[in-house]
Protein backbone atom coordinates (compact mmCIF):
# COMPACT_ATOMS: atom_id res chain seq x y z
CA UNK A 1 -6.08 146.32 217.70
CA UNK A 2 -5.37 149.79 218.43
CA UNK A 3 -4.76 152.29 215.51
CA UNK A 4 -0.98 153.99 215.32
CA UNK A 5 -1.89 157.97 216.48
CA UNK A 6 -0.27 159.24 212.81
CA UNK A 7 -3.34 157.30 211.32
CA UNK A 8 -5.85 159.15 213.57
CA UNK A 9 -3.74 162.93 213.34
CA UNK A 10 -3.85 162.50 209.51
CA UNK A 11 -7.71 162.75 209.79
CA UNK A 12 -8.05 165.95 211.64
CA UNK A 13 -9.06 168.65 210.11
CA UNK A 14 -6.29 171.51 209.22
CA UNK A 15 -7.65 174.21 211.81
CA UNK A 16 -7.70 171.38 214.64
CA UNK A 17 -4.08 170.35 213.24
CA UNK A 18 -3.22 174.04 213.43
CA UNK A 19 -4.72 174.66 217.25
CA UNK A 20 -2.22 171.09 218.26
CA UNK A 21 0.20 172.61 217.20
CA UNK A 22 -0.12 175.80 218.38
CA UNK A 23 -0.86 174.21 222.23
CA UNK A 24 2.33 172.32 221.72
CA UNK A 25 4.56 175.25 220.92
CA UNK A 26 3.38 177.01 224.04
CA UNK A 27 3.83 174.01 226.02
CA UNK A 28 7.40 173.68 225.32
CA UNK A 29 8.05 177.81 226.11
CA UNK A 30 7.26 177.23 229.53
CA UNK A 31 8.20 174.11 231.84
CA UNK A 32 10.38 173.29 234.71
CA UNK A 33 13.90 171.90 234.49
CA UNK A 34 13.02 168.32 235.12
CA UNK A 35 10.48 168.32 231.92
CA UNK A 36 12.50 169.95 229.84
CA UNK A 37 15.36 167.57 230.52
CA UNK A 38 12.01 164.75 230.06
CA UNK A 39 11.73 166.18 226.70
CA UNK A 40 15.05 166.37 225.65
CA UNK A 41 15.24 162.50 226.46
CA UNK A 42 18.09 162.83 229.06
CA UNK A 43 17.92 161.01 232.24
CA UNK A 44 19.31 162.65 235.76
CA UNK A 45 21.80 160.01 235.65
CA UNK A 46 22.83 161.56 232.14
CA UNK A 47 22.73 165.30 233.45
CA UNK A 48 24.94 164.11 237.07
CA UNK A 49 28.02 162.83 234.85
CA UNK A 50 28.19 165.47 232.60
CA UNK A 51 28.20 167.40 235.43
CA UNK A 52 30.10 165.65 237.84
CA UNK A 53 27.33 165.47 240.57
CA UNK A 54 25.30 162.23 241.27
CA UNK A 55 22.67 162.13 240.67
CA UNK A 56 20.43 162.86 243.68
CA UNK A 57 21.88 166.39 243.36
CA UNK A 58 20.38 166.57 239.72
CA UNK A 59 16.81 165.47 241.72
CA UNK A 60 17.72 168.07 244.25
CA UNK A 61 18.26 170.40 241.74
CA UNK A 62 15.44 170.24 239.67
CA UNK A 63 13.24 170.64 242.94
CA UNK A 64 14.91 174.22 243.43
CA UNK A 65 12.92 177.27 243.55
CA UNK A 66 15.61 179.42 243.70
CA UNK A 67 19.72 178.83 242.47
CA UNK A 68 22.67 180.60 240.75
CA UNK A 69 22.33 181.67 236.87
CA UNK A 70 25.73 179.42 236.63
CA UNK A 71 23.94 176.28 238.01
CA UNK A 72 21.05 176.55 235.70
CA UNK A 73 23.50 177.15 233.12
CA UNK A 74 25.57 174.22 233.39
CA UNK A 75 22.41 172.32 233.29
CA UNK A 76 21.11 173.55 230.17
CA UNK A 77 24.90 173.29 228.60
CA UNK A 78 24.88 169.16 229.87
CA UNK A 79 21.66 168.72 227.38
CA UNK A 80 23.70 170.90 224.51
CA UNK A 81 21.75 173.70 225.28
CA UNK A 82 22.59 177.25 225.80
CA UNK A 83 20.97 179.39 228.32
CA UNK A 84 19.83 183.49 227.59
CA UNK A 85 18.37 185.68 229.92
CA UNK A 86 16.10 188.16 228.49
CA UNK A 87 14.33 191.04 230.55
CA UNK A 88 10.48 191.86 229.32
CA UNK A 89 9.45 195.87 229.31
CA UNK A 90 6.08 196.45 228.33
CA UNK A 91 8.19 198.34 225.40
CA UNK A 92 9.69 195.17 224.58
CA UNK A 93 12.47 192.50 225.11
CA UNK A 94 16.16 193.17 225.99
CA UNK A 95 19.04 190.40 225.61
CA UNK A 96 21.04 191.14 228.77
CA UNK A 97 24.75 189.71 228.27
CA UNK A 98 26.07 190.44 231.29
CA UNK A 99 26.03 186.54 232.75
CA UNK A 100 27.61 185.31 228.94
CA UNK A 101 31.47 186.23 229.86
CA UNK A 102 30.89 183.77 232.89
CA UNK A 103 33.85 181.13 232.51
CA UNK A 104 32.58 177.57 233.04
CA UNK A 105 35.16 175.90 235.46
């Protein structure tokens, strides 16, 4: 019989615990729509009625390259998220609010 993974995590060490955890945080900073939605345990068929689409246009969506700060933001706001766009200088990081006054129809 196979042992539960909390059983075999307990027994690593607390730098090996610390270097999961650390490749886990990064993981989750950076990935494309559909695995974030994975990881937020919604289903495209979840995402198309809370936005009204069906739900090949959630498929279609996620497949995007390129589409409107609204659309992307409507998508985060159907998993209770909230999206921010922040520009990178090497000086540092700047909130820009520009897109936040948007009105969600």
């Amino acid at each position: 019989m196979g042992k539960s993974f909390n059983i075999l995590k307990n027994k690593f060490s607390d730098t090996r615990k610390a270097s999961i955890q650390k490749r886990v945080t990064a993981a989750l900073k950076d990935m494309p729509l559909a695995e974030l939605r994975q990881a937020r345990k919604f289903t495209q068929q979840q995402i198309a009625q809370s936005l009204k689409i069906k739900q090949a246009s959630v498929s279609k969506m996620e497949s995007q390259t390129d589409m409107y700060l609204s659309t992307i933001r409507k998508y985060i706001e159907a998993m209770g998220g909230e999206l921010e766009i922040i520009a990178k200088f090497p000086e540092g990081s700047i909130k820009v609010y520009n897109f936040e006054s948007l009105e969600t129809p």
